[in-house]
PDB file of N, CA and C in Angstrom:
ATOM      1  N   UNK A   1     118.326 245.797 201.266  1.00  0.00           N
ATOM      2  CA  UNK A   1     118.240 246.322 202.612  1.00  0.00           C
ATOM      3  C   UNK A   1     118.358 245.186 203.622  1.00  0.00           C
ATOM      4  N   UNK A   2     117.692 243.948 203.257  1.00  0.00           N
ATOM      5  CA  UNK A   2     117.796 243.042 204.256  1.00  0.00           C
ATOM      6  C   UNK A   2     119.006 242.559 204.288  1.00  0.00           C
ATOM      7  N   UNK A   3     119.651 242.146 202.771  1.00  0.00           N
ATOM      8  CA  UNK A   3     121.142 241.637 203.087  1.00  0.00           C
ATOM      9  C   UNK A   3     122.223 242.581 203.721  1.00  0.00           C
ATOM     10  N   UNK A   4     122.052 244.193 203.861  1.00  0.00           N
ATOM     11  CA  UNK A   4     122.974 244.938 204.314  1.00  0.00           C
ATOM     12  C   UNK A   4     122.461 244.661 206.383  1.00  0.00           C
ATOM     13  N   UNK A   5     121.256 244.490 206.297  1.00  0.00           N
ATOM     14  CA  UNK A   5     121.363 244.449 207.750  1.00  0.00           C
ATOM     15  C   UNK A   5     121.805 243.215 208.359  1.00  0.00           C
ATOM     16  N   UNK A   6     121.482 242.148 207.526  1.00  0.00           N
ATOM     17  CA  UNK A   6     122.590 240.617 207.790  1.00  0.00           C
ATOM     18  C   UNK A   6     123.870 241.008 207.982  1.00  0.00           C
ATOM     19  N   UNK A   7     124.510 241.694 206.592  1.00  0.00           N
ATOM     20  CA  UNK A   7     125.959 242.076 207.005  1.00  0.00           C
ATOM     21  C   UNK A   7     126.305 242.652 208.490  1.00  0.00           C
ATOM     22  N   UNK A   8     125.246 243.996 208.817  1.00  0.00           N
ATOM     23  CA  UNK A   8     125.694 244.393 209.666  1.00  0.00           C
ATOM     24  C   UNK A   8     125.660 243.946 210.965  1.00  0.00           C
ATOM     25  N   UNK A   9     124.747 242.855 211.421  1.00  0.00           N
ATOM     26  CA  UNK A   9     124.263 242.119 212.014  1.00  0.00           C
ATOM     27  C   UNK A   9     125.532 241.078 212.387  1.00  0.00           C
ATOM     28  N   UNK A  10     125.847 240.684 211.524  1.00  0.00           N
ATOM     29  CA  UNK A  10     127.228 239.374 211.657  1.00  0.00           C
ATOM     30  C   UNK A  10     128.274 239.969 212.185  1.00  0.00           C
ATOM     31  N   UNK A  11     128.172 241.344 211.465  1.00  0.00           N
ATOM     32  CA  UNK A  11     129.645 241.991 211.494  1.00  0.00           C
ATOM     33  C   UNK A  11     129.728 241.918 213.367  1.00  0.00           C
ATOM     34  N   UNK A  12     128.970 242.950 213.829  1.00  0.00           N
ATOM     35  CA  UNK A  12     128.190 243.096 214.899  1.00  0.00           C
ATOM     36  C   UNK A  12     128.852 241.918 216.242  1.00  0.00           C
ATOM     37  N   UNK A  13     127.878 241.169 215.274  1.00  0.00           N
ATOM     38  CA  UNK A  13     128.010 239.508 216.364  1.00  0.00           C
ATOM     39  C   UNK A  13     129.583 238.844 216.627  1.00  0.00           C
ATOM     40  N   UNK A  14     130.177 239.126 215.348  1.00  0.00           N
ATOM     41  CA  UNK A  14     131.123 239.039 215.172  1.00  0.00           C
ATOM     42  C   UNK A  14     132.429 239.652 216.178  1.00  0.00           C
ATOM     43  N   UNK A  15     132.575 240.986 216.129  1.00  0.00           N
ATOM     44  CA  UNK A  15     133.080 241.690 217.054  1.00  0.00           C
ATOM     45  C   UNK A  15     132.735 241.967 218.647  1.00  0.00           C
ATOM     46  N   UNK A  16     131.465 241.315 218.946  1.00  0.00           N
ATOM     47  CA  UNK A  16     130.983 241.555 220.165  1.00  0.00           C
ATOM     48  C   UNK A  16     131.722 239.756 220.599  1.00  0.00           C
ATOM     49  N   UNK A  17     131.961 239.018 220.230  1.00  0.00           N
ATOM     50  CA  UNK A  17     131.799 237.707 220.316  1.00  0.00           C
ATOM     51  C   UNK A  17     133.840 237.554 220.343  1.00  0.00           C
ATOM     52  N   UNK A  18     134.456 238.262 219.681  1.00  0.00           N
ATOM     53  CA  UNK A  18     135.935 238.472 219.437  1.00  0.00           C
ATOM     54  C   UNK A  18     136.304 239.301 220.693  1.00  0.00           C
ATOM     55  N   UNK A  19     135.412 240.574 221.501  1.00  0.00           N
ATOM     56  CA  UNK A  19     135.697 241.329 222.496  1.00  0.00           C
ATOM     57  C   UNK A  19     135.362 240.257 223.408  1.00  0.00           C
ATOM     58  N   UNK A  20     134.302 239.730 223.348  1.00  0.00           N
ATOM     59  CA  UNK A  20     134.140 238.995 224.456  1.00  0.00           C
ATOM     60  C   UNK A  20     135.281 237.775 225.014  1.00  0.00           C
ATOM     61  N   UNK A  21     135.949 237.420 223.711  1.00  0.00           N
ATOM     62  CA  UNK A  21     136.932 236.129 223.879  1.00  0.00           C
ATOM     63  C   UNK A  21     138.160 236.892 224.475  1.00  0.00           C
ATOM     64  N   UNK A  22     138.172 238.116 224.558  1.00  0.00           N
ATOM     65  CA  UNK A  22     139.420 238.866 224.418  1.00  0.00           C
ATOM     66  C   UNK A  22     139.129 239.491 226.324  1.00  0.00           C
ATOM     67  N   UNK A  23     138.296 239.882 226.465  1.00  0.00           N
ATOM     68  CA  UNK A  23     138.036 240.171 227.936  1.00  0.00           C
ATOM     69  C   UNK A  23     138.281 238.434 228.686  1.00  0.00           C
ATOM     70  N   UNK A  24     137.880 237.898 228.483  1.00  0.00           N
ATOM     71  CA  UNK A  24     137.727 236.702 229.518  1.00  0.00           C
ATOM     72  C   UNK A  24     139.388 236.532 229.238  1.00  0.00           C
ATOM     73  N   UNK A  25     139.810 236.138 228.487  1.00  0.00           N
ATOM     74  CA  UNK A  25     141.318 235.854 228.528  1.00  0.00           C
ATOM     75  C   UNK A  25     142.143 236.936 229.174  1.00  0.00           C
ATOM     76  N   UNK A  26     141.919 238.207 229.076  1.00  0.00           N
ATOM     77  CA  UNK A  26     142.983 239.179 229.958  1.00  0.00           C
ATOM     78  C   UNK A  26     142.501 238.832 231.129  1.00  0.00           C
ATOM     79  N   UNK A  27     141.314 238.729 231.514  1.00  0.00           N
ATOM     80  CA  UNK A  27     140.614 238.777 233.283  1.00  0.00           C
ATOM     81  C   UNK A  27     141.594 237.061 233.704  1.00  0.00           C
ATOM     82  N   UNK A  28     141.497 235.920 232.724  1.00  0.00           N
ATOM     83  CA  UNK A  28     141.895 235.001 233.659  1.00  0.00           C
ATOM     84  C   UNK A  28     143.346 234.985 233.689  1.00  0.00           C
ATOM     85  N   UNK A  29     144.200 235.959 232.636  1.00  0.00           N
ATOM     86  CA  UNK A  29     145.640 236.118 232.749  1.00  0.00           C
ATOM     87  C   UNK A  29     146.080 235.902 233.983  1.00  0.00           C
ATOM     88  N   UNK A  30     146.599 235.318 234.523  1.00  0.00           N
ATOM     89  CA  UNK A  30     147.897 235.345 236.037  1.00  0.00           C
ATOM     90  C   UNK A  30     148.815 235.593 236.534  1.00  0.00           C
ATOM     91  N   UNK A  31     149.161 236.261 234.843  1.00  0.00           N
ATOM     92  CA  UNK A  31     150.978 236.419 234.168  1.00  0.00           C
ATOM     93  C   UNK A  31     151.022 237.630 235.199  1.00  0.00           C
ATOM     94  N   UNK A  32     152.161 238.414 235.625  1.00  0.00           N
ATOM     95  CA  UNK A  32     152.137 239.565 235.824  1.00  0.00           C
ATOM     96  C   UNK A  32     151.848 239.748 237.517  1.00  0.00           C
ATOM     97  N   UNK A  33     151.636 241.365 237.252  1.00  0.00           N
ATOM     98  CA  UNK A  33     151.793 241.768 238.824  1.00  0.00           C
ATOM     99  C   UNK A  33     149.767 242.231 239.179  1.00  0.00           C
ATOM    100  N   UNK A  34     149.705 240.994 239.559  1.00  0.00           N
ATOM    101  CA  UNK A  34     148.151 241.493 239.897  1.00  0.00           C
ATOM    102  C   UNK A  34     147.618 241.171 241.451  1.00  0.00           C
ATOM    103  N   UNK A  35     149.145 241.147 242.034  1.00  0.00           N
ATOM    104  CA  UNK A  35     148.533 241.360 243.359  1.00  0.00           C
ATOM    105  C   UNK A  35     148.769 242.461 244.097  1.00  0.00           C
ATOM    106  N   UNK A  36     147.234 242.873 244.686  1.00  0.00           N
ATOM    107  CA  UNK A  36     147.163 244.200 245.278  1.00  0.00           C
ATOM    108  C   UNK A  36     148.192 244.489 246.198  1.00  0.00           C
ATOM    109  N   UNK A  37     148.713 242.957 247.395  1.00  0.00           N
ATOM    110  CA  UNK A  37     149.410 243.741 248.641  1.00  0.00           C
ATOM    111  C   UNK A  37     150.338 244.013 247.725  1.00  0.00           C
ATOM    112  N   UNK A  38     151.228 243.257 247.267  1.00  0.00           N
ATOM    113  CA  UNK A  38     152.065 244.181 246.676  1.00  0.00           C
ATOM    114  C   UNK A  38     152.181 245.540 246.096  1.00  0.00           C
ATOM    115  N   UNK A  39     151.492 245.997 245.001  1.00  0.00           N
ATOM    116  CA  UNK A  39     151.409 247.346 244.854  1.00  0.00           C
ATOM    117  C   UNK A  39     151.147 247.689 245.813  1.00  0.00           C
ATOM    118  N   UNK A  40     150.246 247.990 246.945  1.00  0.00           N
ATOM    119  CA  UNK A  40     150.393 248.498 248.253  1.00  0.00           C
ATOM    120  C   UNK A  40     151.567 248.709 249.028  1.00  0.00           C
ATOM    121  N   UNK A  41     152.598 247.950 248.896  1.00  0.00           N
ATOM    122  CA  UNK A  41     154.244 247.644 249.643  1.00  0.00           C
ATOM    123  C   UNK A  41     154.894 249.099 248.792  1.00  0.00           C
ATOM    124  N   UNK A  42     154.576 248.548 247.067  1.00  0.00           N
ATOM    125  CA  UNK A  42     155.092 249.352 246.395  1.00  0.00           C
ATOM    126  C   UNK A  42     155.110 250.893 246.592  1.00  0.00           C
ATOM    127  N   UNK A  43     153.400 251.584 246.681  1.00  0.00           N
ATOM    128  CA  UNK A  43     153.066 252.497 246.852  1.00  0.00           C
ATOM    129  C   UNK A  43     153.732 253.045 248.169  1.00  0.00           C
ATOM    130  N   UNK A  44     153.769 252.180 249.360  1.00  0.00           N
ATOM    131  CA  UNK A  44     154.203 252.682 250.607  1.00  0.00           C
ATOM    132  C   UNK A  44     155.477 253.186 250.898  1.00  0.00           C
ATOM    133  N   UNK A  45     156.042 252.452 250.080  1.00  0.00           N
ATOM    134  CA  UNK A  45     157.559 252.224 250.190  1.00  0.00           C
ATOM    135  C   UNK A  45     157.889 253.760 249.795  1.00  0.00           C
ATOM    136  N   UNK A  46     157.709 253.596 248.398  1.00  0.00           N
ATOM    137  CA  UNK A  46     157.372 254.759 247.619  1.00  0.00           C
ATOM    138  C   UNK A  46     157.573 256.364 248.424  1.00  0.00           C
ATOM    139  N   UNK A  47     156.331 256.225 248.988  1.00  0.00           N
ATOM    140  CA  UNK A  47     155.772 257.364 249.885  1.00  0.00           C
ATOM    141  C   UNK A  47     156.823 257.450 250.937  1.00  0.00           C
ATOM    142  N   UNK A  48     157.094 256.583 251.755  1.00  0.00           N
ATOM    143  CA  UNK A  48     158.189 257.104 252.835  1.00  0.00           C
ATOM    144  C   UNK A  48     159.256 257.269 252.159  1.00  0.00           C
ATOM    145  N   UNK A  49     160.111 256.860 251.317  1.00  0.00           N
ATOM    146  CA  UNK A  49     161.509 256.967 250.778  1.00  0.00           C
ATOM    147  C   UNK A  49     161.124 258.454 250.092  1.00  0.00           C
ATOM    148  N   UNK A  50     160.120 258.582 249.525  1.00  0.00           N
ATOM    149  CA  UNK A  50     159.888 260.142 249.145  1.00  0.00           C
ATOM    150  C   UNK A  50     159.825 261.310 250.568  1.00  0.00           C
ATOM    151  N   UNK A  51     158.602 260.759 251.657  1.00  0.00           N
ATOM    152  CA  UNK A  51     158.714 261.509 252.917  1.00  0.00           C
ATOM    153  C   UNK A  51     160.398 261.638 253.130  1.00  0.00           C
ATOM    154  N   UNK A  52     160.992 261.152 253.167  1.00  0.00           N
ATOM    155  CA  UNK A  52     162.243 261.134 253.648  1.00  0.00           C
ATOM    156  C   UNK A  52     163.843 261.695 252.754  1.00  0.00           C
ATOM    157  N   UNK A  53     163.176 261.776 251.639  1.00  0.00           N
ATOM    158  CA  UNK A  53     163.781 262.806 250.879  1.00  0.00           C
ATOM    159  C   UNK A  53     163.684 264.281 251.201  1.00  0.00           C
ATOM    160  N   UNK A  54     162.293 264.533 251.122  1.00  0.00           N
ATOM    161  CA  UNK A  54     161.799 265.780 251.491  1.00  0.00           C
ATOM    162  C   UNK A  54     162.417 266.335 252.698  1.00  0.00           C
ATOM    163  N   UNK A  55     162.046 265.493 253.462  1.00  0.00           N
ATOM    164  CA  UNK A  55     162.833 265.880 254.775  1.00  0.00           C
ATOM    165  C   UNK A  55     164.660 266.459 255.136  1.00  0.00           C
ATOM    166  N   UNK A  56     165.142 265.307 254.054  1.00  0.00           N
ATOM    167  CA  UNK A  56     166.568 265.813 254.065  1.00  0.00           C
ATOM    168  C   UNK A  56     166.735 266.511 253.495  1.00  0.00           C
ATOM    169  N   UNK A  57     165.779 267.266 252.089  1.00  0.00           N
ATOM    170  CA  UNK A  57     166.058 268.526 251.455  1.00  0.00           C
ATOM    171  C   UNK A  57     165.563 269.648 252.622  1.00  0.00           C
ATOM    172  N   UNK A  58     164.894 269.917 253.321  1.00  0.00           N
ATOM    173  CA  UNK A  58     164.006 270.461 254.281  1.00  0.00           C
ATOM    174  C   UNK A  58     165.185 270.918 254.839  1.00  0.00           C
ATOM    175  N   UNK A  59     165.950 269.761 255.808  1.00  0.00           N
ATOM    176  CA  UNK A  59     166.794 269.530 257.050  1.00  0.00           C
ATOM    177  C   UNK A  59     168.152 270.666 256.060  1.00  0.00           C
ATOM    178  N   UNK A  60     168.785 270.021 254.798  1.00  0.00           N
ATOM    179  CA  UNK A  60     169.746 270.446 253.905  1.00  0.00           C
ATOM    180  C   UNK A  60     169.671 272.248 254.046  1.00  0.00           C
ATOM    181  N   UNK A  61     168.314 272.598 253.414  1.00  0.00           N
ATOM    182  CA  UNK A  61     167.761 274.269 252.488  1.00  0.00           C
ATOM    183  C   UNK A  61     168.079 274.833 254.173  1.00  0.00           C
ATOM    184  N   UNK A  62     166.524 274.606 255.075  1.00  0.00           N
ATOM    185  CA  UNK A  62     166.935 274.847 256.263  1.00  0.00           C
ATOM    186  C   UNK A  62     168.211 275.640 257.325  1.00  0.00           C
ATOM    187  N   UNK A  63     168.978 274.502 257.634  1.00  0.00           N
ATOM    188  CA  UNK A  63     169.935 274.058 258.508  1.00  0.00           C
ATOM    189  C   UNK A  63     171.194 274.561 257.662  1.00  0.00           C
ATOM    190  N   UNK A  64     171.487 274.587 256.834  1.00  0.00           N
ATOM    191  CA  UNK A  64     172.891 274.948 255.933  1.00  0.00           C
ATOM    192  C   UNK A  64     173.115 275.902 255.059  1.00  0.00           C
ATOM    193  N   UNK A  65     171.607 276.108 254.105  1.00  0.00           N
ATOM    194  CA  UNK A  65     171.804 276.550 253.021  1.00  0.00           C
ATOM    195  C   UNK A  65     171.463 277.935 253.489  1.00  0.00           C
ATOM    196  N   UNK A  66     170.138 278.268 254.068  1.00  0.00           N
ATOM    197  CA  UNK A  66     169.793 279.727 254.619  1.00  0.00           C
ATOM    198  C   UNK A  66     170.953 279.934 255.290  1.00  0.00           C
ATOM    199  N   UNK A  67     171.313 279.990 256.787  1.00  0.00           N
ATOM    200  CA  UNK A  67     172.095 280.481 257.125  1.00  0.00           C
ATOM    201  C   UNK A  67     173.700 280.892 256.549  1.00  0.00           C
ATOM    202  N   UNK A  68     174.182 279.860 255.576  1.00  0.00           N
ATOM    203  CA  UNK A  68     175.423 280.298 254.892  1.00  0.00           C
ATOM    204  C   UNK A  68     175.160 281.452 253.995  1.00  0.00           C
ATOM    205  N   UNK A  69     173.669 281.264 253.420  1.00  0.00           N
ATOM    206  CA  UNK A  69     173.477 282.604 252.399  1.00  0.00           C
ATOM    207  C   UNK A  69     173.049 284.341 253.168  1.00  0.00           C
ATOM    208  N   UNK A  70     172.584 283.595 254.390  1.00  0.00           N
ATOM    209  CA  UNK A  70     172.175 285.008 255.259  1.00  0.00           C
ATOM    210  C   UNK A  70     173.805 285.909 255.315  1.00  0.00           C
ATOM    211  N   UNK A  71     174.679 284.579 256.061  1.00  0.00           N
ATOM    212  CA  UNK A  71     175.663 285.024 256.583  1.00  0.00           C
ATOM    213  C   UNK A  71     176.816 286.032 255.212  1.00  0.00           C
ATOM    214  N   UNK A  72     176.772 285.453 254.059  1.00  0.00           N
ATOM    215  CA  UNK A  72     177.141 285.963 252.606  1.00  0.00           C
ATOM    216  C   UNK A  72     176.600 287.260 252.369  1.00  0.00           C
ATOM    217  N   UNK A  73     175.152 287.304 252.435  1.00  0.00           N
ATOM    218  CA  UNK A  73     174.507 288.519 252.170  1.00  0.00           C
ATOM    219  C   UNK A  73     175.009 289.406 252.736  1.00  0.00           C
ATOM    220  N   UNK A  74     174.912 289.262 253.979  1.00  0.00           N
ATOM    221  CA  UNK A  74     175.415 290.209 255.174  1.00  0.00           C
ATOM    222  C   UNK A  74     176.966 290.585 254.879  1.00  0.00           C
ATOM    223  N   UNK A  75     178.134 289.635 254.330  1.00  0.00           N
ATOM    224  CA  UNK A  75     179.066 290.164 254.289  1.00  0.00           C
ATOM    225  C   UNK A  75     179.053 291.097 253.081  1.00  0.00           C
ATOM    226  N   UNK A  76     177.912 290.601 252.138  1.00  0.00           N
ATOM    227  CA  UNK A  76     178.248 291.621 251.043  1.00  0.00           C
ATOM    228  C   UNK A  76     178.229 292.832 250.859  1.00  0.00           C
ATOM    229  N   UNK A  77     176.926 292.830 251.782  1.00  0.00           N
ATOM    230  CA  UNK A  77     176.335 294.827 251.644  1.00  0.00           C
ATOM    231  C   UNK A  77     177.082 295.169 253.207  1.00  0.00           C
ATOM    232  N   UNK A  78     177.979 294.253 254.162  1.00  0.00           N
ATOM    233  CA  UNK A  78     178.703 294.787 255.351  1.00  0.00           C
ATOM    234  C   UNK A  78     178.063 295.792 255.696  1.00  0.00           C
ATOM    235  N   UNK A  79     176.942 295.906 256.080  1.00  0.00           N
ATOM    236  CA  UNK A  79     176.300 296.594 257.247  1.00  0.00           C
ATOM    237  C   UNK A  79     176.636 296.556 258.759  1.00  0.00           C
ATOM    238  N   UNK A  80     177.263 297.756 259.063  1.00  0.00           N
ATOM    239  CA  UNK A  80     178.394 297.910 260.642  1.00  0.00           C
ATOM    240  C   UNK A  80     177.363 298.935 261.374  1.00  0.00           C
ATOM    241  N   UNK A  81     176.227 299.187 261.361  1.00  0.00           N
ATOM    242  CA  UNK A  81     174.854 299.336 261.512  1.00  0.00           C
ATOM    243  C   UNK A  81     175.137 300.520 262.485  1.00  0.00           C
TER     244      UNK A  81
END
């Protein structure tokens, strides 16, 4: 009993001591994209080039697409009212 709780004990120490070497090395990593303004630029950018999609589908459905299909409908069932 005592040598199984040594085992488990090391094992333990072992893996807490391997996580621990393994956190401090990702946290002091530098590699990579870990600056916030940027993702912020990213995110923004993002968001208006999307606002501005929307909009030209909006402006597109809107402005072109209803009225050519109103005007179709109408010729189809030609209601002279």
């Amino acid at each position: 009993m005592k040598k199984t709780f040594g085992v488990i004990n090391q094992k333990t120490t072992t893996v807490y001591f391997n996580g621990k070497g393994k956190l401090i090395r990702v946290l002091s990593n530098r590699r990579g994209e870990s600056d916030t303004t940027g993702a912020a630029v990213k995110i923004l950018i993002s968001v208006v080039l999307g606002a501005l999609i929307l909009s030209g589908l909006y402006y597109l459905i809107h402005d072109i697409v209803l009225p050519n299909l109103n005007t179709r409908v109408e010729d189809m069932f030609d209601y002279n009212g």
